[in-house]
PDB file of N, CA and C in Angstrom:
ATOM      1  N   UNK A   1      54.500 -36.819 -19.308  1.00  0.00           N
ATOM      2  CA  UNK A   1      53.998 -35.636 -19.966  1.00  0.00           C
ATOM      3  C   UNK A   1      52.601 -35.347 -19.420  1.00  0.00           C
ATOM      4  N   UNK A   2      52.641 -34.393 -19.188  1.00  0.00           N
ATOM      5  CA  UNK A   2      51.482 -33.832 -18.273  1.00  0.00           C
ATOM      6  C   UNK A   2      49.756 -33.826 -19.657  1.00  0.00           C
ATOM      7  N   UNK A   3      48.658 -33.807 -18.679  1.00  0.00           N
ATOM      8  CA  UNK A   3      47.239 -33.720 -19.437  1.00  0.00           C
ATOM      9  C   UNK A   3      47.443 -32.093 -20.269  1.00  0.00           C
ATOM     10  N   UNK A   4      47.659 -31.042 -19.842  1.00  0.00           N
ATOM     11  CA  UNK A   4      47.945 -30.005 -20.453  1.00  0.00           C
ATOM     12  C   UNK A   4      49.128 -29.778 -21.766  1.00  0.00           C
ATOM     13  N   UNK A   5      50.105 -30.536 -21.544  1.00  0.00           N
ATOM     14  CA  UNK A   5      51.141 -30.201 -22.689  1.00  0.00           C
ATOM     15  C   UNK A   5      50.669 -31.447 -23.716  1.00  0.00           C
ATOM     16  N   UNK A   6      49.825 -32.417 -23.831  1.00  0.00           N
ATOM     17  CA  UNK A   6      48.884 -33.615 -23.948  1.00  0.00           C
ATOM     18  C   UNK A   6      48.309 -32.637 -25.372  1.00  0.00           C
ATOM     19  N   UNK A   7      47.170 -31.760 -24.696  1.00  0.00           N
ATOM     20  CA  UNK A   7      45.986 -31.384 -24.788  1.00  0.00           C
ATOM     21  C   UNK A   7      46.539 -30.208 -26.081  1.00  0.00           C
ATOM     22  N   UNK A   8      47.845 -29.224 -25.566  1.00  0.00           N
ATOM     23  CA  UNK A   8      48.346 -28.253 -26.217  1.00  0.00           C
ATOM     24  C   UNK A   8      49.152 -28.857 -27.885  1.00  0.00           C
ATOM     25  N   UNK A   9      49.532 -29.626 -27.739  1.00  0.00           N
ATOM     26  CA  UNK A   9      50.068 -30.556 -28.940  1.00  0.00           C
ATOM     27  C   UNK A   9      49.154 -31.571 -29.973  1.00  0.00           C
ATOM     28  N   UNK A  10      48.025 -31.705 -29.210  1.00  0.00           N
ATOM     29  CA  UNK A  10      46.977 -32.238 -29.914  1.00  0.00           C
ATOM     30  C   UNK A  10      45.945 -30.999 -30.830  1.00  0.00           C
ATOM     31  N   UNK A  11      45.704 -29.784 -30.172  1.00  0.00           N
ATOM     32  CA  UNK A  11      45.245 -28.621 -30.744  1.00  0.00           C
ATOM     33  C   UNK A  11      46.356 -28.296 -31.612  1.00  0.00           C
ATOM     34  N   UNK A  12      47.454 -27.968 -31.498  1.00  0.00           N
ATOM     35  CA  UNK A  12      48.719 -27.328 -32.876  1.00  0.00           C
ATOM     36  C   UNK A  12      48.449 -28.734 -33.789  1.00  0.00           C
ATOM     37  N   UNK A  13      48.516 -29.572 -33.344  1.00  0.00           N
ATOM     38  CA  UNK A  13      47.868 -30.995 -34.770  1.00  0.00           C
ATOM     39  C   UNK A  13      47.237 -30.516 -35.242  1.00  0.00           C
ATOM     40  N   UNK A  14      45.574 -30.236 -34.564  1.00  0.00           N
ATOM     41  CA  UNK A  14      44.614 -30.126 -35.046  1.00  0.00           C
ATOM     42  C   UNK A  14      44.853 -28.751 -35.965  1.00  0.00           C
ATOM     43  N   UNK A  15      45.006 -28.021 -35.703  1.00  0.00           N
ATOM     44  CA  UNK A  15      45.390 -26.615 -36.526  1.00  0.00           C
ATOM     45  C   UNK A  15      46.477 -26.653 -37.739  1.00  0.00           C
ATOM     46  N   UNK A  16      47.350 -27.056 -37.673  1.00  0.00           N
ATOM     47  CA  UNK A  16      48.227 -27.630 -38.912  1.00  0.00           C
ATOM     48  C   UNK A  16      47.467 -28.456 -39.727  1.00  0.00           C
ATOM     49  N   UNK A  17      46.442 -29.405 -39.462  1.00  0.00           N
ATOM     50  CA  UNK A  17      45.774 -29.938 -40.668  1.00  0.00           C
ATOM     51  C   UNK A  17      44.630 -29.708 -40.768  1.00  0.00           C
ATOM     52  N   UNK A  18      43.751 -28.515 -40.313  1.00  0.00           N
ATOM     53  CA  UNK A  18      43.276 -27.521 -40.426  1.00  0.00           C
ATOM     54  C   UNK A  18      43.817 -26.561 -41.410  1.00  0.00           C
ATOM     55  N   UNK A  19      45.345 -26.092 -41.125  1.00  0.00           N
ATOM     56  CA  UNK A  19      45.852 -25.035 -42.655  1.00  0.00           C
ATOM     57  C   UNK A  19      46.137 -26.339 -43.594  1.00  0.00           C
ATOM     58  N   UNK A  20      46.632 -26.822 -43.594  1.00  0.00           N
ATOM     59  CA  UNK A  20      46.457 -27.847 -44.637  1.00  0.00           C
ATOM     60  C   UNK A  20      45.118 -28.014 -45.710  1.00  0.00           C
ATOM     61  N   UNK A  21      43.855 -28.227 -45.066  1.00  0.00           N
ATOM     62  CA  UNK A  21      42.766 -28.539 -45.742  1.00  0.00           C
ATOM     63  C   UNK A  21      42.423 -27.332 -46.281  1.00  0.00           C
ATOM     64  N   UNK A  22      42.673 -26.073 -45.387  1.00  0.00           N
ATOM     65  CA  UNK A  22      42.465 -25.105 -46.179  1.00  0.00           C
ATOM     66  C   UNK A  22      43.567 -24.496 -47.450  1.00  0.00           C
ATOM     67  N   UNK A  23      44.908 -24.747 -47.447  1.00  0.00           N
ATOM     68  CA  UNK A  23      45.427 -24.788 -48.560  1.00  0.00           C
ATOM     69  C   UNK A  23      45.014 -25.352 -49.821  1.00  0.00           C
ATOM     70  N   UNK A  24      44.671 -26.400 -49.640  1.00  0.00           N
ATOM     71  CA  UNK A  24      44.357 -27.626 -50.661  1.00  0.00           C
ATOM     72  C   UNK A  24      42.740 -26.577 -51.301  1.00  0.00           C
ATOM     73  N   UNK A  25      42.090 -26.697 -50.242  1.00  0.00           N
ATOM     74  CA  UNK A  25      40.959 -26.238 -50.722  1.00  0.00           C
ATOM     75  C   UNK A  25      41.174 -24.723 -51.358  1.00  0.00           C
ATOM     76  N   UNK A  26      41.776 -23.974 -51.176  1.00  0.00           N
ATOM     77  CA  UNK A  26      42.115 -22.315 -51.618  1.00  0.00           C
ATOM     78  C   UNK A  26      43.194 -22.569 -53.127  1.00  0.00           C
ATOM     79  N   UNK A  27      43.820 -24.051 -52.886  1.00  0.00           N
ATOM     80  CA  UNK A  27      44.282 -23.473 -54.192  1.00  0.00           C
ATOM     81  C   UNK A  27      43.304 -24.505 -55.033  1.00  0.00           C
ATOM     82  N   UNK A  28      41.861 -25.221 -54.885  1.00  0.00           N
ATOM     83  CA  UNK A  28      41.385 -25.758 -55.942  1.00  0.00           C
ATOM     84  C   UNK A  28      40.514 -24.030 -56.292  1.00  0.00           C
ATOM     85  N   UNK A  29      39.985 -23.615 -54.993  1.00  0.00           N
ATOM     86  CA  UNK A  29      38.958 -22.453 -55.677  1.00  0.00           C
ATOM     87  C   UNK A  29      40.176 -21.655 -56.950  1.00  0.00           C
ATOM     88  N   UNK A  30      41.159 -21.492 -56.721  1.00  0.00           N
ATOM     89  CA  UNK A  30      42.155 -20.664 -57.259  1.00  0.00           C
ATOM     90  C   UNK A  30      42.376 -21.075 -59.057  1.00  0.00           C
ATOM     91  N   UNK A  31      42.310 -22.832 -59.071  1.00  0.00           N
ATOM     92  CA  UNK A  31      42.477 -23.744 -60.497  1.00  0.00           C
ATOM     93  C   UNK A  31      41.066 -23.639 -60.832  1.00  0.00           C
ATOM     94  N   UNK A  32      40.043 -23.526 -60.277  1.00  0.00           N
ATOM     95  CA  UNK A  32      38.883 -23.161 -60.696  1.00  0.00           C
ATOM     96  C   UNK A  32      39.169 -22.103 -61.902  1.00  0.00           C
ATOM     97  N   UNK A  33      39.569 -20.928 -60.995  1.00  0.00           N
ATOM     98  CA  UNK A  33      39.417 -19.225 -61.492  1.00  0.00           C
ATOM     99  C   UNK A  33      40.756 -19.372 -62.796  1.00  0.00           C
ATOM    100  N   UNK A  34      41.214 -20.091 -62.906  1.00  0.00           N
ATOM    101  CA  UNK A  34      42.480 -19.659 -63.335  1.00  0.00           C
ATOM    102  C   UNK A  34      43.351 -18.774 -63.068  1.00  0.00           C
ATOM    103  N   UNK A  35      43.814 -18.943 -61.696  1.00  0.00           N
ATOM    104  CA  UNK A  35      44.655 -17.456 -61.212  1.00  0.00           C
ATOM    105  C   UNK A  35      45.815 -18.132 -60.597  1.00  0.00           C
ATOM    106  N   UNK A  36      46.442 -17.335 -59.961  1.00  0.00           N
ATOM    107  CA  UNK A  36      47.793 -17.752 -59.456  1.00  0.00           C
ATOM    108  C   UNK A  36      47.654 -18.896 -58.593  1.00  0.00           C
ATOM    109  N   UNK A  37      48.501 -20.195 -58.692  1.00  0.00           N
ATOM    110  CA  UNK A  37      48.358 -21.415 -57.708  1.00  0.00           C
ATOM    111  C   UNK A  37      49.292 -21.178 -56.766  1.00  0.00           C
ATOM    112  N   UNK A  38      48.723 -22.074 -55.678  1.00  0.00           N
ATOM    113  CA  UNK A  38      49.835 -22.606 -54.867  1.00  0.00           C
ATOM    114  C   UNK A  38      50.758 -23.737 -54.869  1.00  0.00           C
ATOM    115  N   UNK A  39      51.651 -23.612 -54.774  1.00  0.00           N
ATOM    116  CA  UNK A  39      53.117 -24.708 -55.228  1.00  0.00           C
ATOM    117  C   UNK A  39      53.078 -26.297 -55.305  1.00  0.00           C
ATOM    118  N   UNK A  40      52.977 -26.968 -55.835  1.00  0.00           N
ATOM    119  CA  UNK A  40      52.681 -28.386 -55.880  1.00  0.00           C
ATOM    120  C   UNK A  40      53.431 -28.934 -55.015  1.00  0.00           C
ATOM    121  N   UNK A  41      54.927 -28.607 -54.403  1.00  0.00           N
ATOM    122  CA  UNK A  41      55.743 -28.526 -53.237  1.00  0.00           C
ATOM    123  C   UNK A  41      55.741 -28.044 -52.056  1.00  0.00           C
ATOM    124  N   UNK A  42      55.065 -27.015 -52.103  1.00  0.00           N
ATOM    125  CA  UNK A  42      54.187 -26.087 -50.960  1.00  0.00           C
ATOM    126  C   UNK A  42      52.990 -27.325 -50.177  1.00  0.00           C
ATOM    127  N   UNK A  43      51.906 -27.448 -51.009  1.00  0.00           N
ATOM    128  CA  UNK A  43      51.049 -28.434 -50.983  1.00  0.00           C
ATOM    129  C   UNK A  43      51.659 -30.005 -49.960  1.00  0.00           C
ATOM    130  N   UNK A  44      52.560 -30.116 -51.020  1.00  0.00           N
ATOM    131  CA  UNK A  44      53.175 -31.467 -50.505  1.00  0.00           C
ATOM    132  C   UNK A  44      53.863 -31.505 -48.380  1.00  0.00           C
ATOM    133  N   UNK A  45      54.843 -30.440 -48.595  1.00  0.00           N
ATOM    134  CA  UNK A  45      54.856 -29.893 -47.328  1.00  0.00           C
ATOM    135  C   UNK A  45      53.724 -29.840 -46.630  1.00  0.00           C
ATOM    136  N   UNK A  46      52.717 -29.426 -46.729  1.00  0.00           N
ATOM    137  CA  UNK A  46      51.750 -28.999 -45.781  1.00  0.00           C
ATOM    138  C   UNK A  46      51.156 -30.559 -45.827  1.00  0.00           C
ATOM    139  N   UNK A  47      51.051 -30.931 -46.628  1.00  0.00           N
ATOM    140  CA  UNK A  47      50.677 -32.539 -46.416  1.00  0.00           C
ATOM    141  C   UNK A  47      51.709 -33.137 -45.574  1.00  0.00           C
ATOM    142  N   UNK A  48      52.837 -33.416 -45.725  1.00  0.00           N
ATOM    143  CA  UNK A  48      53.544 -33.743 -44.824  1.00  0.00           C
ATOM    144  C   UNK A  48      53.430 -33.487 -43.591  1.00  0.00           C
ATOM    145  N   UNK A  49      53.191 -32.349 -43.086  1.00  0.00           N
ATOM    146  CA  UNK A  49      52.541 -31.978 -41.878  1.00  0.00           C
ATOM    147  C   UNK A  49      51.212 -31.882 -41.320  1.00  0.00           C
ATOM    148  N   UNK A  50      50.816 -31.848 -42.176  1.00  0.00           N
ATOM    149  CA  UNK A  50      49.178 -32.298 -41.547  1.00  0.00           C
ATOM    150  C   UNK A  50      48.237 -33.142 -42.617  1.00  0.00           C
ATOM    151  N   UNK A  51      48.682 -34.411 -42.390  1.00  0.00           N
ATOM    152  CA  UNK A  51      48.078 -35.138 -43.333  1.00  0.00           C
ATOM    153  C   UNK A  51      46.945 -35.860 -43.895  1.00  0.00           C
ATOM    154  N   UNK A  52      45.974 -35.514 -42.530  1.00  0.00           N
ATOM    155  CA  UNK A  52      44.497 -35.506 -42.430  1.00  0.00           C
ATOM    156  C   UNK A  52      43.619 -34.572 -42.937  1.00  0.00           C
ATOM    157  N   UNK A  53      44.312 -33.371 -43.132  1.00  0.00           N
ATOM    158  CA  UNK A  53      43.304 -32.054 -43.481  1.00  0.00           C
ATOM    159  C   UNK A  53      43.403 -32.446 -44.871  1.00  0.00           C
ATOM    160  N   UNK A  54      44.620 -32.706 -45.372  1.00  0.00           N
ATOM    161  CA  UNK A  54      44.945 -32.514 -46.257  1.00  0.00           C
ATOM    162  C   UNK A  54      44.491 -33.949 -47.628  1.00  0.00           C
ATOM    163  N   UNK A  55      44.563 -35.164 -46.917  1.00  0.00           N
ATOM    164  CA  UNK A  55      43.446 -36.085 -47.513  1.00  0.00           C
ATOM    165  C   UNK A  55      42.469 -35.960 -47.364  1.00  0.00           C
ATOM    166  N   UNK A  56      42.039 -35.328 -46.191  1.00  0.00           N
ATOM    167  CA  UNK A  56      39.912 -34.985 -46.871  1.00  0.00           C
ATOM    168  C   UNK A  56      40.116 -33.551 -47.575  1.00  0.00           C
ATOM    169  N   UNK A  57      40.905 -32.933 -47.726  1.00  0.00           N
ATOM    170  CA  UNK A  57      39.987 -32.306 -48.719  1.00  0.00           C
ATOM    171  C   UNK A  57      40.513 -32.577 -49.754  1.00  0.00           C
ATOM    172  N   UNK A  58      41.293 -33.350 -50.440  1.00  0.00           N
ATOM    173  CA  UNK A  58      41.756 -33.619 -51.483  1.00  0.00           C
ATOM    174  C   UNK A  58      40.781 -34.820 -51.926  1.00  0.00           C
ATOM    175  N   UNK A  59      40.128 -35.513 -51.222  1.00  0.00           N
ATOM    176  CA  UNK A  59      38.702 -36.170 -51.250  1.00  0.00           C
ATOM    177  C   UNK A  59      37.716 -35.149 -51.621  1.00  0.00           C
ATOM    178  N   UNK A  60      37.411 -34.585 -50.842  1.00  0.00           N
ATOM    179  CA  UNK A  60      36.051 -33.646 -50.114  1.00  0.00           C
ATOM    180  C   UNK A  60      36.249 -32.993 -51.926  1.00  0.00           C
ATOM    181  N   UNK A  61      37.317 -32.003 -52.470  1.00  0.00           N
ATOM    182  CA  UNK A  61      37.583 -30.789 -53.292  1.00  0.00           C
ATOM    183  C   UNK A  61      38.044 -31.913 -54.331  1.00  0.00           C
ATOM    184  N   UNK A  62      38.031 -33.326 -54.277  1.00  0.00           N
ATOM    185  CA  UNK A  62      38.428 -33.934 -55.574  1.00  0.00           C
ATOM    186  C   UNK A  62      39.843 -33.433 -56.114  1.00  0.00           C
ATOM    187  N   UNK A  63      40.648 -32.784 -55.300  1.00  0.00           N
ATOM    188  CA  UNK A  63      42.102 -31.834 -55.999  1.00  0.00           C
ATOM    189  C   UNK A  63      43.209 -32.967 -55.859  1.00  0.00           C
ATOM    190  N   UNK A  64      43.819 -32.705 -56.740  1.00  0.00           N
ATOM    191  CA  UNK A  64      45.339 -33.380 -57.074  1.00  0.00           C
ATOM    192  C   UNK A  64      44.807 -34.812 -56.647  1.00  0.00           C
ATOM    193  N   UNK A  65      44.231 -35.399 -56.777  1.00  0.00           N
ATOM    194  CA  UNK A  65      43.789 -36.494 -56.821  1.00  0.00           C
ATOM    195  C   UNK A  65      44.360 -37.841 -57.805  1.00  0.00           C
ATOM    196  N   UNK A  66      44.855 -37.089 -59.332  1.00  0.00           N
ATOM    197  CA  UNK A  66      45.260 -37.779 -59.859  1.00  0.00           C
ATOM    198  C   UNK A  66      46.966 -37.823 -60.364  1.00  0.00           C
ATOM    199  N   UNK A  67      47.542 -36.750 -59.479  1.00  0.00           N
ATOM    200  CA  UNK A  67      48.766 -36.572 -59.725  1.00  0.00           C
ATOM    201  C   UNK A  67      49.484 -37.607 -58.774  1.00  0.00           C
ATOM    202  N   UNK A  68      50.411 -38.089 -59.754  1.00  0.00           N
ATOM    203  CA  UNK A  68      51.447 -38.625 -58.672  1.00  0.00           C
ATOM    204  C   UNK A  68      51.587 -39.058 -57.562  1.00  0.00           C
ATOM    205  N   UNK A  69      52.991 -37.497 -57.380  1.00  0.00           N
ATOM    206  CA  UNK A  69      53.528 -37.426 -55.933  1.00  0.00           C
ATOM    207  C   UNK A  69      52.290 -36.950 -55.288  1.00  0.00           C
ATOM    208  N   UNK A  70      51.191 -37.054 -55.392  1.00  0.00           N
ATOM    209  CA  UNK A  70      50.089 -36.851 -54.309  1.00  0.00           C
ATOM    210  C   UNK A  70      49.645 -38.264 -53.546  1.00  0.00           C
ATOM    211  N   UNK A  71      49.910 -39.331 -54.621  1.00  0.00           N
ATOM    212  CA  UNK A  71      49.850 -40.499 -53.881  1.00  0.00           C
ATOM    213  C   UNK A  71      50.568 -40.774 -52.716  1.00  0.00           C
ATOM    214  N   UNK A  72      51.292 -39.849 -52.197  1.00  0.00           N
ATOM    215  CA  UNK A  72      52.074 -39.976 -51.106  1.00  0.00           C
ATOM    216  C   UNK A  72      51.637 -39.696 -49.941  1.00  0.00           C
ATOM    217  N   UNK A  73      50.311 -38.761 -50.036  1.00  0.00           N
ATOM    218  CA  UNK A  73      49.383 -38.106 -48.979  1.00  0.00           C
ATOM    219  C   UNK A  73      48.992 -39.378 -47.668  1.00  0.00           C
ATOM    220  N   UNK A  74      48.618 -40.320 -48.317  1.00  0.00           N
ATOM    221  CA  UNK A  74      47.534 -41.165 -47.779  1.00  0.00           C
ATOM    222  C   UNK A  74      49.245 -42.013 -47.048  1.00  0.00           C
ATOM    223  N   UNK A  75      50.415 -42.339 -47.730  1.00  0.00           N
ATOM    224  CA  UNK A  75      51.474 -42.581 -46.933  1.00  0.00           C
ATOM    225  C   UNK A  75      51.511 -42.299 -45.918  1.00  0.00           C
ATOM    226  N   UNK A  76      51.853 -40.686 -46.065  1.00  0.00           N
ATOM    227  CA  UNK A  76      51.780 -39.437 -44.643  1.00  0.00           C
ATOM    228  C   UNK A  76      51.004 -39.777 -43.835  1.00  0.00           C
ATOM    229  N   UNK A  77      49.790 -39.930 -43.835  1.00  0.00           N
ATOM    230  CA  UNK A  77      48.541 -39.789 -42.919  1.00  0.00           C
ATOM    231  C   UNK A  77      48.935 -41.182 -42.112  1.00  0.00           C
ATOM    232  N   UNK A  78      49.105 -42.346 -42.961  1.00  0.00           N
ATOM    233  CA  UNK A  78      50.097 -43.801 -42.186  1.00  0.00           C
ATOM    234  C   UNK A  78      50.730 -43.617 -41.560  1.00  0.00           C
ATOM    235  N   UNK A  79      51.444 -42.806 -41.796  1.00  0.00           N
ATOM    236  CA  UNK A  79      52.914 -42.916 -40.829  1.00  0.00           C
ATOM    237  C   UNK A  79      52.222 -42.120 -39.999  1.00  0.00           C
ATOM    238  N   UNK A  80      51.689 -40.741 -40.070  1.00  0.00           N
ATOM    239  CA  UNK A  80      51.251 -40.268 -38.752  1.00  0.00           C
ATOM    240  C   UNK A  80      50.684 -41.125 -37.893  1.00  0.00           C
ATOM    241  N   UNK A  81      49.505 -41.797 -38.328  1.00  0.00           N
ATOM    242  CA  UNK A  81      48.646 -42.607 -37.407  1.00  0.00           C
ATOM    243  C   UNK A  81      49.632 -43.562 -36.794  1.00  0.00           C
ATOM    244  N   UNK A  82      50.506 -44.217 -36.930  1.00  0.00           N
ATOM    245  CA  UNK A  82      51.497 -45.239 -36.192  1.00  0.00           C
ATOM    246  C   UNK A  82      52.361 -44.443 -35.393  1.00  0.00           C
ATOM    247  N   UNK A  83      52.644 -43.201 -35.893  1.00  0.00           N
ATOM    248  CA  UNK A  83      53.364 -42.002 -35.035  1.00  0.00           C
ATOM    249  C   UNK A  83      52.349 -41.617 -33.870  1.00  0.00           C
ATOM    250  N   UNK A  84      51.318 -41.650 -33.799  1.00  0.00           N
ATOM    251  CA  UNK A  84      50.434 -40.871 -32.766  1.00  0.00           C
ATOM    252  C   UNK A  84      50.606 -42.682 -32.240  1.00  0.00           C
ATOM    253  N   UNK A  85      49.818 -43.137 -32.410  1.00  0.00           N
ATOM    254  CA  UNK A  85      49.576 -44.367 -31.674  1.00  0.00           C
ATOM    255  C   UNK A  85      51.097 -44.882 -30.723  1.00  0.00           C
ATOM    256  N   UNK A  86      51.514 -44.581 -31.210  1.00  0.00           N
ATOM    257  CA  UNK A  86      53.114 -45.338 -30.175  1.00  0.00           C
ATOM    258  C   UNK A  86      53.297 -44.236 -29.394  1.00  0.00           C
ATOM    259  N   UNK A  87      53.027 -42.796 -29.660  1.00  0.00           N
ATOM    260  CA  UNK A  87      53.058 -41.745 -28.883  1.00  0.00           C
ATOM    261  C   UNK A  87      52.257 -41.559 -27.548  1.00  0.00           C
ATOM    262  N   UNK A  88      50.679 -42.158 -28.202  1.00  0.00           N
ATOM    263  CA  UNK A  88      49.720 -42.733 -27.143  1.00  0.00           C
ATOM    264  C   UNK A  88      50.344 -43.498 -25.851  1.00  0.00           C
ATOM    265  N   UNK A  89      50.885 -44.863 -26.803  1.00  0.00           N
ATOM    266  CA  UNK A  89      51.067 -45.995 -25.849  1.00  0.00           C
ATOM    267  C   UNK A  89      52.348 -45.484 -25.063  1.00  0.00           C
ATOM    268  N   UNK A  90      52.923 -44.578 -25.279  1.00  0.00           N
ATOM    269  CA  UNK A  90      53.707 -44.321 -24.552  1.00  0.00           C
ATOM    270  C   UNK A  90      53.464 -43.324 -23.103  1.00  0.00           C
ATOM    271  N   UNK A  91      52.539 -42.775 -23.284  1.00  0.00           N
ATOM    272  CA  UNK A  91      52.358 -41.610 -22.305  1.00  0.00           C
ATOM    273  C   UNK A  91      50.586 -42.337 -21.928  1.00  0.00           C
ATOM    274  N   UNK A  92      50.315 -42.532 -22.001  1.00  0.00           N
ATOM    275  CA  UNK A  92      49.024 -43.284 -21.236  1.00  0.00           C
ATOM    276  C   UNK A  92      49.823 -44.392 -19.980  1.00  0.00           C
ATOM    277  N   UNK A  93      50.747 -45.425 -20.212  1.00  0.00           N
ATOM    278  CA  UNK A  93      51.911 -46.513 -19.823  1.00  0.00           C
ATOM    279  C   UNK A  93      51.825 -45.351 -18.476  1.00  0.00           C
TER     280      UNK A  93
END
């Protein structure tokens, strides 16, 4: 796998948990206001996919912090990191 398709897959990461952190964070301003939320399943998804944005700001914004199935976040972010790392060792090899 080439330095460019490398480089292009590491930016769509970075941007998926990028919307992630900003979900998390848009729907605490939102539980602030009392106005319409975003989906506690919605949330979870986007954690699933970007699971770094989405544990700091659930740190950073203190949000869903004490629910549950949010304990699953910091899972996600595990499995990613062992997912990138074997991904590494594979294409560096």
């Amino acid at each position: 796998m080439g330095t460019d398709t490398i480089t292009a897959l590491a930016l769509l990461y970075l941007g998926v948990n990028l919307i992630a952190a900003c979900a998390f964070a848009w729907d605490k301003r939102k539980a602030k206001k009392d106005t319409w939320r975003t989906s506690e399943n919605t949330l979870l998804v986007l954690a699933f996919m970007g699971p770094f944005g989405a544990f700091g700001a659930m740190r950073v914004f203190r949000h869903k912090t004490q629910k549950i199935q949010f304990y699953l976040v910091p899972v996600f972010a595990c499995l990613h990191g062992i997912l990138i790392i074997w991904f590494l060792s594979g294409t560096i090899s």
